[in-house]
N, C-alpha and C. Protein backbone atom coordinates (compact mmCIF):
# COMPACT_ATOMS: atom_id res chain seq x y z
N UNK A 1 -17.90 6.48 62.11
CA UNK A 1 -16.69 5.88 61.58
C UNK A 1 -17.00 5.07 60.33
N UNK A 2 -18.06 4.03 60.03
CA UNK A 2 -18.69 3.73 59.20
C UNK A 2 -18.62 4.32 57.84
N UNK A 3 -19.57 5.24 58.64
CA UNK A 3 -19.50 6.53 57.04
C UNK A 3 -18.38 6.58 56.72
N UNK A 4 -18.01 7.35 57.33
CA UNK A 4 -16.33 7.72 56.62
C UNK A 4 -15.49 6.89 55.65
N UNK A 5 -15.36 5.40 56.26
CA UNK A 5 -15.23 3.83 55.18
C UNK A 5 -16.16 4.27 53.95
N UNK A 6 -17.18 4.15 54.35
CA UNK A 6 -17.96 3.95 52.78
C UNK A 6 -17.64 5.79 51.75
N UNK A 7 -16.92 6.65 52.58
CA UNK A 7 -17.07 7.96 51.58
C UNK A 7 -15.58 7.72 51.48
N UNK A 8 -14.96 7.33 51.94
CA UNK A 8 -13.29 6.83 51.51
C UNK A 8 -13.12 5.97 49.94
N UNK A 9 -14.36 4.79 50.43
CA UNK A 9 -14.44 3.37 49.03
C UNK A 9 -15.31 4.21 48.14
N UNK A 10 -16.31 5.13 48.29
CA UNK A 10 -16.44 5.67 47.24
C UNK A 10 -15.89 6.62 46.40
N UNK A 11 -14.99 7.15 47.34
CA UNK A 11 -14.31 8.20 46.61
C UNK A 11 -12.76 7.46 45.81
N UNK A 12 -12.81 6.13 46.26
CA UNK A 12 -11.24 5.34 45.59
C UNK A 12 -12.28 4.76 44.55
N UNK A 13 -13.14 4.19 44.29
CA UNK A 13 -14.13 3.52 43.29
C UNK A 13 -14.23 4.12 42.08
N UNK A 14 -14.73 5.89 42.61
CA UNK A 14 -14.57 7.17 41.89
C UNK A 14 -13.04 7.34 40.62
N UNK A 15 -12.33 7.26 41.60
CA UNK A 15 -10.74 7.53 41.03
C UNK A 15 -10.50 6.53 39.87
N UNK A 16 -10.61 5.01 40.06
CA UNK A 16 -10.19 4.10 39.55
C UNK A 16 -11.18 3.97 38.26
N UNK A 17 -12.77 4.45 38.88
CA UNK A 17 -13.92 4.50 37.37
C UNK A 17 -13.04 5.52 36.23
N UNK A 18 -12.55 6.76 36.86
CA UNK A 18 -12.07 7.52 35.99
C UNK A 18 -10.51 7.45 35.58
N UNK A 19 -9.86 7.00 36.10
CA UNK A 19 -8.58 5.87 35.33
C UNK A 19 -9.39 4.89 34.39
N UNK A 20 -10.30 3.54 34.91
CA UNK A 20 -10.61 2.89 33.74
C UNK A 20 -11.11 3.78 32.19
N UNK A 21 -11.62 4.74 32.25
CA UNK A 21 -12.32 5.38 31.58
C UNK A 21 -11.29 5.89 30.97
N UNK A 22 -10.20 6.91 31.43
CA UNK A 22 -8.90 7.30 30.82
C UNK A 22 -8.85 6.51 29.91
N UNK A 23 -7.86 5.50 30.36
CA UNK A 23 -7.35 3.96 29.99
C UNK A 23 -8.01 3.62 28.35
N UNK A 24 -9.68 3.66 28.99
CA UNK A 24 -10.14 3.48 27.55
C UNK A 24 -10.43 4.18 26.31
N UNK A 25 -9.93 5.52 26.94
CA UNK A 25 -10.01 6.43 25.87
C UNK A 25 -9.20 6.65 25.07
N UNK A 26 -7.90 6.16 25.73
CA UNK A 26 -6.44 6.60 25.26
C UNK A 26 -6.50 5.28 24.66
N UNK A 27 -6.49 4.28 24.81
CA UNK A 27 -6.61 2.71 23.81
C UNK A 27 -7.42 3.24 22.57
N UNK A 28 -9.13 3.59 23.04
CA UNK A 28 -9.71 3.98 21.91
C UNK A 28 -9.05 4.80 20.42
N UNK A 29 -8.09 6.07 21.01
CA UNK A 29 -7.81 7.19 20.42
C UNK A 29 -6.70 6.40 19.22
N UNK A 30 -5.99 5.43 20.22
CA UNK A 30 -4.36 4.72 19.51
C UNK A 30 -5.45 4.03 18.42
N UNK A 31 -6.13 3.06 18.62
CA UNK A 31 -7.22 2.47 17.88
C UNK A 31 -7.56 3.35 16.66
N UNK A 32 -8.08 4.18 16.70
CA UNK A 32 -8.51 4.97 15.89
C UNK A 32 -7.20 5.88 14.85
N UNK A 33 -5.99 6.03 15.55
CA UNK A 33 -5.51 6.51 14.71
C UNK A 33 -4.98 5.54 14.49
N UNK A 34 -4.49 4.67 14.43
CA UNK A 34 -3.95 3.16 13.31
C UNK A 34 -4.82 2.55 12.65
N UNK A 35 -6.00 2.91 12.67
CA UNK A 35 -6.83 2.84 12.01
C UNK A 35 -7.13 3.79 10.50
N UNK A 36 -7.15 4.80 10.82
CA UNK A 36 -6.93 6.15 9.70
C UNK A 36 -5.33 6.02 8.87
N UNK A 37 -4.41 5.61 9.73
CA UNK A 37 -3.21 4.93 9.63
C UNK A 37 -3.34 4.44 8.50
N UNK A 38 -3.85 2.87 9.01
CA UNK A 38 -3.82 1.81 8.19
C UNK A 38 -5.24 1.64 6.95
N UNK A 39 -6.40 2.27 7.00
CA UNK A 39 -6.83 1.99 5.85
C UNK A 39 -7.47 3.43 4.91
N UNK A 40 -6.99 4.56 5.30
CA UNK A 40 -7.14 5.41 4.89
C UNK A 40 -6.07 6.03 3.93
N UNK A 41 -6.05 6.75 3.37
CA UNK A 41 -4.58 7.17 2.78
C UNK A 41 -3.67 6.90 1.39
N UNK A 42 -2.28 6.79 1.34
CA UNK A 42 -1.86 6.14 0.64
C UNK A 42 -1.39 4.61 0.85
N UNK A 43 -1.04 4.23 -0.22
CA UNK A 43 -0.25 3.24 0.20
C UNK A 43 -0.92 1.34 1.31
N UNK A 44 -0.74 0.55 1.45
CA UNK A 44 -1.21 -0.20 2.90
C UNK A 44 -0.06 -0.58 3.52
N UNK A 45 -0.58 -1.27 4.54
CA UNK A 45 0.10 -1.63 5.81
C UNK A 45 0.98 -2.42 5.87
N UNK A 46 0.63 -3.51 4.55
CA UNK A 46 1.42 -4.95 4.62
C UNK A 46 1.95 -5.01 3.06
N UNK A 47 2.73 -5.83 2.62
CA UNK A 47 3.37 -5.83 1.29
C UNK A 47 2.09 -6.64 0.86
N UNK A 48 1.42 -7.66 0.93
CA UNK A 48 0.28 -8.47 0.54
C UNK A 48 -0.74 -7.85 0.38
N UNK A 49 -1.17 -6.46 0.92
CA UNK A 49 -2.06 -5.73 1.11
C UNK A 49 -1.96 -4.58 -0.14
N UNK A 50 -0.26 -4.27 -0.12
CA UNK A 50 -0.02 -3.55 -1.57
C UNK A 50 -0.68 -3.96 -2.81
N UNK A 51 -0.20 -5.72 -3.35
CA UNK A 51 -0.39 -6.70 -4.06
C UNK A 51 -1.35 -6.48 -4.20
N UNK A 52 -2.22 -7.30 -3.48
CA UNK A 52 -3.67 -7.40 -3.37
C UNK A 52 -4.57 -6.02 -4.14
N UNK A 53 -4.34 -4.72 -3.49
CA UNK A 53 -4.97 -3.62 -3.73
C UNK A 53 -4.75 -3.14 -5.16
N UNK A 54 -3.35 -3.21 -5.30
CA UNK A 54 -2.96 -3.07 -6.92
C UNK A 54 -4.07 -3.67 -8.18
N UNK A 55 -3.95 -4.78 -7.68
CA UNK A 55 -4.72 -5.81 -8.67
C UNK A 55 -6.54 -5.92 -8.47
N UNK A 56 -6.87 -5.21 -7.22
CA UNK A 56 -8.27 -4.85 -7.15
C UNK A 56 -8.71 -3.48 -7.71
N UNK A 57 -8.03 -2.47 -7.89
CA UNK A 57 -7.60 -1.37 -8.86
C UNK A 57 -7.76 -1.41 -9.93
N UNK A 58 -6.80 -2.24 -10.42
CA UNK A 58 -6.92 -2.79 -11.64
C UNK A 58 -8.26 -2.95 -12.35
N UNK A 59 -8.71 -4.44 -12.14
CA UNK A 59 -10.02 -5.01 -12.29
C UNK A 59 -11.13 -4.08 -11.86
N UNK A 60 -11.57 -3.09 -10.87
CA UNK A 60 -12.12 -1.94 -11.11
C UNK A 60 -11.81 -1.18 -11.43
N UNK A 61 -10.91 -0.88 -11.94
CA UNK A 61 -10.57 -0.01 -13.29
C UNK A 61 -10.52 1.61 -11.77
N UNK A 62 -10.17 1.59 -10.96
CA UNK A 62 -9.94 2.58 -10.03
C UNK A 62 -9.10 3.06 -10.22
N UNK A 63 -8.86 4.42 -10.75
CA UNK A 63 -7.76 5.51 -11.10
C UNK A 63 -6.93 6.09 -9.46
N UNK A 64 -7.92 6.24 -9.12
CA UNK A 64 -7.43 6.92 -7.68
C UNK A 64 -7.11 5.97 -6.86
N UNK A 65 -7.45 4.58 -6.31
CA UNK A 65 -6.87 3.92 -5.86
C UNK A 65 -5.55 2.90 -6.36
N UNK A 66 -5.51 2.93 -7.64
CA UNK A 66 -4.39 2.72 -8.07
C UNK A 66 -3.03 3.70 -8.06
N UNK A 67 -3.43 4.77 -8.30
CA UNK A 67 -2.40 5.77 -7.45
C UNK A 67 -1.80 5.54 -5.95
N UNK A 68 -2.84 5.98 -5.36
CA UNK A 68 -2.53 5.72 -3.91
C UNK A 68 -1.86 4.51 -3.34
N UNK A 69 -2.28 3.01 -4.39
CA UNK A 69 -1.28 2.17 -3.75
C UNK A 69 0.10 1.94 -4.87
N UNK A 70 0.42 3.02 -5.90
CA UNK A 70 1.31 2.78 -6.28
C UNK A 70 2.56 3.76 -6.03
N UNK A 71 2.20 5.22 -6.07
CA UNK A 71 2.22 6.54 -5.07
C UNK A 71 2.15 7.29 -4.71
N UNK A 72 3.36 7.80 -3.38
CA UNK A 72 3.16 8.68 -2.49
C UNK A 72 2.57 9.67 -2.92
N UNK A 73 1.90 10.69 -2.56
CA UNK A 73 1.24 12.32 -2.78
C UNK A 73 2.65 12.61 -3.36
N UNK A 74 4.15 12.87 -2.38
CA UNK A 74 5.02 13.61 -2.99
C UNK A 74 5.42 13.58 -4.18
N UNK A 75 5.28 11.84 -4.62
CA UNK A 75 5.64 11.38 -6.08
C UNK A 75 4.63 12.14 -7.11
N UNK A 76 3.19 11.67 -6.66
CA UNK A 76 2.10 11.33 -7.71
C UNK A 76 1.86 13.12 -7.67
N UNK A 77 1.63 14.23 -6.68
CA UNK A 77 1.43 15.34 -7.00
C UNK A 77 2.60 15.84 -8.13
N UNK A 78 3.90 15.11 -7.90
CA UNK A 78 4.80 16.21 -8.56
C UNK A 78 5.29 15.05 -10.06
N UNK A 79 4.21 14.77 -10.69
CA UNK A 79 4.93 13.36 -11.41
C UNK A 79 4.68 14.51 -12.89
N UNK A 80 6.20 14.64 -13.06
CA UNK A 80 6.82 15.81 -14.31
C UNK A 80 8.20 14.92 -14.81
N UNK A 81 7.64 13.67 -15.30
CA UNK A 81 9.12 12.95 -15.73
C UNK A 81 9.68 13.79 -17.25
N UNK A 82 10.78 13.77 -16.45
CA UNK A 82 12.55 15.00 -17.29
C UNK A 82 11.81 16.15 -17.39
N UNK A 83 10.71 16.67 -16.41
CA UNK A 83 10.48 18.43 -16.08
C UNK A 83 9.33 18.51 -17.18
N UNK A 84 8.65 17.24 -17.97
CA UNK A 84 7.32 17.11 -18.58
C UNK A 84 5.94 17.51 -17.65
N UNK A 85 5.09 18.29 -18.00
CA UNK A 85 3.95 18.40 -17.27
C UNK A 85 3.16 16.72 -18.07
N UNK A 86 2.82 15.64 -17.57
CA UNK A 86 2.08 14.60 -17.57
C UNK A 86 1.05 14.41 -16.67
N UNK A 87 0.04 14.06 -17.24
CA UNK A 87 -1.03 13.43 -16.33
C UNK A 87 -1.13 12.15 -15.97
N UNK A 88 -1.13 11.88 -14.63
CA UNK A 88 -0.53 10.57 -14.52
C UNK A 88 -1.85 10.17 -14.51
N UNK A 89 -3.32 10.66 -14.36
CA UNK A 89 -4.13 9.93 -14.06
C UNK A 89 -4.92 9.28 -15.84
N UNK A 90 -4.48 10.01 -16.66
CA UNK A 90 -4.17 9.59 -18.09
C UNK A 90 -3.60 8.17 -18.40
N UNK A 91 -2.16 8.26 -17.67
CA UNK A 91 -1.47 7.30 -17.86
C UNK A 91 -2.26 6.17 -17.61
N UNK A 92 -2.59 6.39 -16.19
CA UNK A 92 -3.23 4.74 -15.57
C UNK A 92 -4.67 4.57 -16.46
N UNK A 93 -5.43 5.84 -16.82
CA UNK A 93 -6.50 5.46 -17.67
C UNK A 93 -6.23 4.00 -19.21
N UNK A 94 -4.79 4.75 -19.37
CA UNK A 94 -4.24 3.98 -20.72
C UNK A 94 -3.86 2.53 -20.35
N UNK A 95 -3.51 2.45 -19.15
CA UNK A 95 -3.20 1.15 -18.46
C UNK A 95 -4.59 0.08 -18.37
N UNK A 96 -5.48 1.01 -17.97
CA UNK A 96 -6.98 0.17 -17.79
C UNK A 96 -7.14 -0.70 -19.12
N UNK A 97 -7.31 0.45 -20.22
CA UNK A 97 -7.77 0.21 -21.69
C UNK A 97 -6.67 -0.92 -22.07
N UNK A 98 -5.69 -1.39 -21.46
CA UNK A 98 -4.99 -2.61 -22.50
C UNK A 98 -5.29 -3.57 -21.37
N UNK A 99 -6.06 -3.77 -20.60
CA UNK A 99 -6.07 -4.51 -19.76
C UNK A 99 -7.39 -5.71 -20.44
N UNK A 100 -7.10 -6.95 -20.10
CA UNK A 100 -7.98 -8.29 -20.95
C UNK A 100 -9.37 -8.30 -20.17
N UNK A 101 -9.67 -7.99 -19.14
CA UNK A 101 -10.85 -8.20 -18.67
C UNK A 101 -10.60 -9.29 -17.67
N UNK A 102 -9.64 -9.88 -17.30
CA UNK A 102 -9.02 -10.48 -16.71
C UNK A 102 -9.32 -10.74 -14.96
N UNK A 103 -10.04 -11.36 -14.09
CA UNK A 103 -10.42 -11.21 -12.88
C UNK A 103 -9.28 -11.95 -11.54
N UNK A 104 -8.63 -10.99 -11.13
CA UNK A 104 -8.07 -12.04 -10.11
C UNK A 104 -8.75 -12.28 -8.62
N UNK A 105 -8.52 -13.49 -9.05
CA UNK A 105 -9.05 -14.45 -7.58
C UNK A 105 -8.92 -14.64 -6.22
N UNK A 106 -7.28 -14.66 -6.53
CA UNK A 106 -6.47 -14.75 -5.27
C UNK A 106 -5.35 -14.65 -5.71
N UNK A 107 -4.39 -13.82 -4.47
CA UNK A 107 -3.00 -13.73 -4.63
C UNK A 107 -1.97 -14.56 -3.52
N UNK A 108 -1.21 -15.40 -3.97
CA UNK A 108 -0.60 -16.22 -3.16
C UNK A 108 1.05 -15.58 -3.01
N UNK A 109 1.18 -15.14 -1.88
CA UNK A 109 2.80 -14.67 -1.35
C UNK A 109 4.02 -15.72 -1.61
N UNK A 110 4.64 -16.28 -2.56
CA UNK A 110 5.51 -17.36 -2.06
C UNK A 110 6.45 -17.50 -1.29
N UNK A 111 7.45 -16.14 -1.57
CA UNK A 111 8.77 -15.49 -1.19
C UNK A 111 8.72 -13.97 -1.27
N UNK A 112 9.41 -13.56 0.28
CA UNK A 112 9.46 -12.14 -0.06
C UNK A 112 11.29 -12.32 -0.13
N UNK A 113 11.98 -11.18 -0.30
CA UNK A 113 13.14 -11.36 -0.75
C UNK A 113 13.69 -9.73 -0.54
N UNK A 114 14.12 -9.43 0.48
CA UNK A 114 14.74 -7.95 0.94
C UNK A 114 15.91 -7.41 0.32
N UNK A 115 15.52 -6.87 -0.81
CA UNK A 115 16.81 -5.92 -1.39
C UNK A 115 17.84 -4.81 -1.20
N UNK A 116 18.92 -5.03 -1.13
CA UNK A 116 20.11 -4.56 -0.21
C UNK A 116 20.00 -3.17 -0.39
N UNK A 117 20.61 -2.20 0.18
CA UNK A 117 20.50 -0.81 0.41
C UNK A 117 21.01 -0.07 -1.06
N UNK A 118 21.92 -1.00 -1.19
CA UNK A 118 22.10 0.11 -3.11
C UNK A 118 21.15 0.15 -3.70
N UNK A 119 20.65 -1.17 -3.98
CA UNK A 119 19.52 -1.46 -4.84
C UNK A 119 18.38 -0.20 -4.39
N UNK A 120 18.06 0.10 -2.76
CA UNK A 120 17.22 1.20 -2.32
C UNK A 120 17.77 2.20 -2.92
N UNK A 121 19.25 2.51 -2.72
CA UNK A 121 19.40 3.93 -3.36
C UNK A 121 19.38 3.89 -4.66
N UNK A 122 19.68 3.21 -5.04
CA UNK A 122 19.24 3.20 -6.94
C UNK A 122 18.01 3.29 -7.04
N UNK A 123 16.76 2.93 -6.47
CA UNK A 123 15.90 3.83 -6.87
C UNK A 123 15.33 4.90 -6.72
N UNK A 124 15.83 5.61 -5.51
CA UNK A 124 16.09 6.93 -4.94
C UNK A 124 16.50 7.62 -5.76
N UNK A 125 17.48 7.29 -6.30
CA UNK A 125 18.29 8.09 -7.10
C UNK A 125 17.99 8.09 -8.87
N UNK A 126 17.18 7.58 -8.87
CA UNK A 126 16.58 6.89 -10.23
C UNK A 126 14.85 8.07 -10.41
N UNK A 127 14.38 7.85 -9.39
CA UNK A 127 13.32 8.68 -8.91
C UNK A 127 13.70 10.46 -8.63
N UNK A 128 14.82 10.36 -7.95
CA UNK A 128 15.06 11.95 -8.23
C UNK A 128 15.35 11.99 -9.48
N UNK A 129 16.61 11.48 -10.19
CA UNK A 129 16.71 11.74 -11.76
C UNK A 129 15.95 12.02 -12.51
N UNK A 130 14.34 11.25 -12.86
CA UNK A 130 13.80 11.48 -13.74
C UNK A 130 12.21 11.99 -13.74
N UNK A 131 12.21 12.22 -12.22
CA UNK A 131 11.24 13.34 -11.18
C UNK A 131 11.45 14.22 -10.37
N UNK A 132 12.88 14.26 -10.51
CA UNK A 132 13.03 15.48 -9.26
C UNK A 132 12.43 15.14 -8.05
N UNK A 133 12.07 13.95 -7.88
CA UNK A 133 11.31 14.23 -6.35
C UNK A 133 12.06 13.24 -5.44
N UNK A 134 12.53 13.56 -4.27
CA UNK A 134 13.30 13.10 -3.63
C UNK A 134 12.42 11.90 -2.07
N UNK A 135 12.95 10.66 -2.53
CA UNK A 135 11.84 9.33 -1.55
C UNK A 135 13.11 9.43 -0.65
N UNK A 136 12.85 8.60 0.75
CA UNK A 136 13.55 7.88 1.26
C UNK A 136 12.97 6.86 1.49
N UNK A 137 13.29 5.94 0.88
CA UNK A 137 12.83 4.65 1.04
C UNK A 137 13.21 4.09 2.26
N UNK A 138 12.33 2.97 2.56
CA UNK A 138 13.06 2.68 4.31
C UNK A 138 13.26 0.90 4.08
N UNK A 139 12.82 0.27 2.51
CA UNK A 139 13.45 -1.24 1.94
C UNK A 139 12.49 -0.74 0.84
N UNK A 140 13.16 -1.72 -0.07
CA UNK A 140 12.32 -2.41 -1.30
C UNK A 140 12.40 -4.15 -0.79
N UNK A 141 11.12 -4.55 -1.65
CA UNK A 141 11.59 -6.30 -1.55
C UNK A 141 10.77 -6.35 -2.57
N UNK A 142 11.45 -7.33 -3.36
CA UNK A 142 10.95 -8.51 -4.95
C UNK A 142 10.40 -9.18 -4.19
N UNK A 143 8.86 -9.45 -4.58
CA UNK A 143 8.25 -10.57 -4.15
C UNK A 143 8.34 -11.50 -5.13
N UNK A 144 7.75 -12.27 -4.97
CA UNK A 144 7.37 -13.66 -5.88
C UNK A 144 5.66 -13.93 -5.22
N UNK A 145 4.94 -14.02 -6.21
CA UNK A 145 3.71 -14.63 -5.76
C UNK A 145 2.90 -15.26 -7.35
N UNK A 146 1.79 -15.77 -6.74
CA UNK A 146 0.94 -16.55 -7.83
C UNK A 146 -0.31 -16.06 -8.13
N UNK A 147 -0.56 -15.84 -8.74
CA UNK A 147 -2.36 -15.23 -9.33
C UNK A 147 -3.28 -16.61 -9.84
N UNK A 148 -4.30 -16.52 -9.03
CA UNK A 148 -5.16 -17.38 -9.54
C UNK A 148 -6.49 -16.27 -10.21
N UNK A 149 -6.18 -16.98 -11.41
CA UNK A 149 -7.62 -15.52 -12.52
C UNK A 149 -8.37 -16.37 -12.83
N UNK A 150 -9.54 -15.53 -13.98
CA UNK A 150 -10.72 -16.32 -14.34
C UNK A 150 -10.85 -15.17 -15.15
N UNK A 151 -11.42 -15.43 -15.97
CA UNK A 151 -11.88 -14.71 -17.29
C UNK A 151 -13.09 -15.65 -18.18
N UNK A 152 -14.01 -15.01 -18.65
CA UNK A 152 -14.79 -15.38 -20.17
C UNK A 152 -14.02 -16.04 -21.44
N UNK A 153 -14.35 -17.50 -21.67
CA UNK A 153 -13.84 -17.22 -22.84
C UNK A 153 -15.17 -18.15 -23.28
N UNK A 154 -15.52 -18.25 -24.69
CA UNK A 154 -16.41 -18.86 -25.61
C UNK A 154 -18.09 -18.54 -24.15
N UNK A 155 -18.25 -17.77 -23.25
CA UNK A 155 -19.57 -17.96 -22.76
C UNK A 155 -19.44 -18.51 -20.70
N UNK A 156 -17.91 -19.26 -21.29
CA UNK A 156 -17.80 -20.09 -20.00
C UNK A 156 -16.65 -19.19 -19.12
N UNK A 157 -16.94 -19.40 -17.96
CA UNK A 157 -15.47 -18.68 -17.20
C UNK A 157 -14.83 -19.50 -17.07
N UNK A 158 -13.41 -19.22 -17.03
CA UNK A 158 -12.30 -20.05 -17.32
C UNK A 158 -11.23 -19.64 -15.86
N UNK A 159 -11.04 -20.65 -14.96
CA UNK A 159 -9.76 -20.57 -14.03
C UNK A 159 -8.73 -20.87 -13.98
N UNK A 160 -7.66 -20.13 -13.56
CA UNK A 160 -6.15 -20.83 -13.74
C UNK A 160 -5.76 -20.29 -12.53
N UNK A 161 -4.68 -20.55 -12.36
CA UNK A 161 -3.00 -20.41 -11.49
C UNK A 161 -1.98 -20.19 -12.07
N UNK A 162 -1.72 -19.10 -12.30
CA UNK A 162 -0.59 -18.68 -13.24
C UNK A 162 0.83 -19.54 -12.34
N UNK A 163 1.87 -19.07 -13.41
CA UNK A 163 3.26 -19.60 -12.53
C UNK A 163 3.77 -18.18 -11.63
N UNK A 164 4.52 -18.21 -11.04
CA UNK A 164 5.28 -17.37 -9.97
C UNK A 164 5.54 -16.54 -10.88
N UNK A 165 5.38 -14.91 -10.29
CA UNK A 165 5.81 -14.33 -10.95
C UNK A 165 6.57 -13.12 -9.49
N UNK A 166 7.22 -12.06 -10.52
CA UNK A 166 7.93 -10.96 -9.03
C UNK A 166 7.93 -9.61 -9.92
N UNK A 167 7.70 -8.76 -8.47
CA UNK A 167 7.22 -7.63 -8.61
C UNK A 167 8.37 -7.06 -7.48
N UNK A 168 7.95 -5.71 -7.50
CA UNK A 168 8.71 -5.12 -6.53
C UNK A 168 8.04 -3.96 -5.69
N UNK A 169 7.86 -3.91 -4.65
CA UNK A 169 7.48 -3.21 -3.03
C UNK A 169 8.19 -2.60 -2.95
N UNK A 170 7.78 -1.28 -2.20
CA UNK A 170 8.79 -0.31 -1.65
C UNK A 170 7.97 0.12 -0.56
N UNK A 171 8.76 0.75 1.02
CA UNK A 171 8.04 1.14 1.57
C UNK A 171 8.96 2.57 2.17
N UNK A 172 7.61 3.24 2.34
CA UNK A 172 7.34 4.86 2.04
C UNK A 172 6.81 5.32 3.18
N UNK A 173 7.85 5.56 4.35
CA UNK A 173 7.05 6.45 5.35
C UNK A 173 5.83 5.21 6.36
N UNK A 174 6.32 4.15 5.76
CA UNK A 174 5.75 3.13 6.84
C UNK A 174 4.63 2.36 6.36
N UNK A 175 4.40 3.12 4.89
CA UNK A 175 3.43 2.28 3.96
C UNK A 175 3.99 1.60 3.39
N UNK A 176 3.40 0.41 2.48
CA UNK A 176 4.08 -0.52 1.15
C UNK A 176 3.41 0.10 -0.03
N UNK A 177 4.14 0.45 -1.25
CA UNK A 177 3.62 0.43 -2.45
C UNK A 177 4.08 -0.78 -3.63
N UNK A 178 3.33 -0.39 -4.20
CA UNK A 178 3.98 -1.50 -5.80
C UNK A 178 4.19 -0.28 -6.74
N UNK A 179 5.63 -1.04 -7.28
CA UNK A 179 6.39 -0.51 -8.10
C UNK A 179 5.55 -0.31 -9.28
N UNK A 180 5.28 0.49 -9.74
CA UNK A 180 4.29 -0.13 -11.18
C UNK A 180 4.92 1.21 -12.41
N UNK A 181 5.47 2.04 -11.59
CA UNK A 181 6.13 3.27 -13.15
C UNK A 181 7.07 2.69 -13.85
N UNK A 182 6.06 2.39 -15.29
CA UNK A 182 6.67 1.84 -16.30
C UNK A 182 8.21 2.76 -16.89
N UNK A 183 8.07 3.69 -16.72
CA UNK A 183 9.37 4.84 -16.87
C UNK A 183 10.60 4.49 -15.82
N UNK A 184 9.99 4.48 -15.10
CA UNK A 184 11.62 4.21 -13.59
C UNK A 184 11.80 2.88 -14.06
N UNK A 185 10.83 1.60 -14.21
CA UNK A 185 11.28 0.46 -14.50
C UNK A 185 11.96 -0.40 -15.91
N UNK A 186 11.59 0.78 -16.94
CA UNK A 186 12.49 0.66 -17.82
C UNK A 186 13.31 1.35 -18.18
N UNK A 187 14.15 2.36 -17.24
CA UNK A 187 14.76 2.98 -17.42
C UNK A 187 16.23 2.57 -16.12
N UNK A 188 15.52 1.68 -15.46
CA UNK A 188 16.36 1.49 -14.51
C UNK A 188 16.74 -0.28 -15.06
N UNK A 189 16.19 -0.88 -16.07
CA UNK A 189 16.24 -1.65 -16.81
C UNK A 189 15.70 -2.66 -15.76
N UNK A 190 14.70 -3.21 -15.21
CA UNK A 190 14.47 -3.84 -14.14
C UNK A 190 13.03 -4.99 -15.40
N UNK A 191 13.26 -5.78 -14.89
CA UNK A 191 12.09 -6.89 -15.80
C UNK A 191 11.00 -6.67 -15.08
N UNK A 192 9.70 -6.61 -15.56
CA UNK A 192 8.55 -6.59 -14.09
C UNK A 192 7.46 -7.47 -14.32
């Protein structure tokens, strides 16, 4: 009778090792794909994370990651503004070259600020117009934030804190990008 107890508790010990084990595989797997999710890809996770990446792009002069956090594949593969074949990775090259040498430090969030659904379809509709390529945006929001830079000047590095400035986020399929097409933004007459 004995036995039988102990081949009963081992065989429930058994069951529950291989539930825990399930358990942790299926956690592992979610893990891993919000992971590929979140730092692989286009786009990031958080509007601060957009910011942030934009402006580390920048300052390494990163063509391809400046794409990716500005955009989508659907945009950036099909980017033919008014049915022009353009190279966008040109463009951002030209963006590097006027850039001061300029290092940012830190980016401070002040205000985010959620822009109403026209404002989304106006740039939906602003983006098909002058790309043919059709977003659904799921918000935009104007941020406001602060740059603290540093740059060379006379030998010495030099730090500041700029004043507030605003940009604009969009998010894409569950990513955030930054607005940065100088074409949609002056054409949609938007200050940036």
């Amino acid at each position: 009778m004995a036995e039988k107890k102990r081949k009963k508790r081992k065989k429930m010990n058994k069951q529950k090792l291989v539930l825990l084990l399930s358990l942790l595989g299926i956690v592992a797997a979610v893990g891993i794909g919000f992971g590929i999710f979140a730092f692989f890809g286009r786009g990031s996770v958080t509007i601060g994370g957009a910011i942030r990446g934009y402006f580390k792009a920048i300052e390494a002069e990163d063509v391809d990651r400046y794409i990716r956090l500005c955009y989508p594949s659907v945009w950036s593969d099909n980017y033919q503004p008014r049915g022009e074949d353009v190279d966008l990775s040109l463009l951002v090259e030209a963006v590097f070259a006027r850039q001061s040498g300029t290092k940012v430090e830190e980016v401070t969030i002040e205000r985010e600020e959620k822009l109403e659904d026209v404002f989304v379809r106006r740039i939906e509709n602003k983006v098909k117009e002058i790309y043919n390529v059709d977003l659904s945006l799921s918000a935009v929001y104007r941020v406001y934030f602060t740059l603290k830079v540093s740059y060379i000047s006379n030998g010495e590095e030099v730090t500041y804190t700029g004043e507030p400035i605003s940009r604009y986020i969009y998010k894409y399929k569950g990513k955030w990008y930054y607005l940065a097409d100088a074409l949609l933004l002056v054409d949609m007459d938007i200050e940036e």
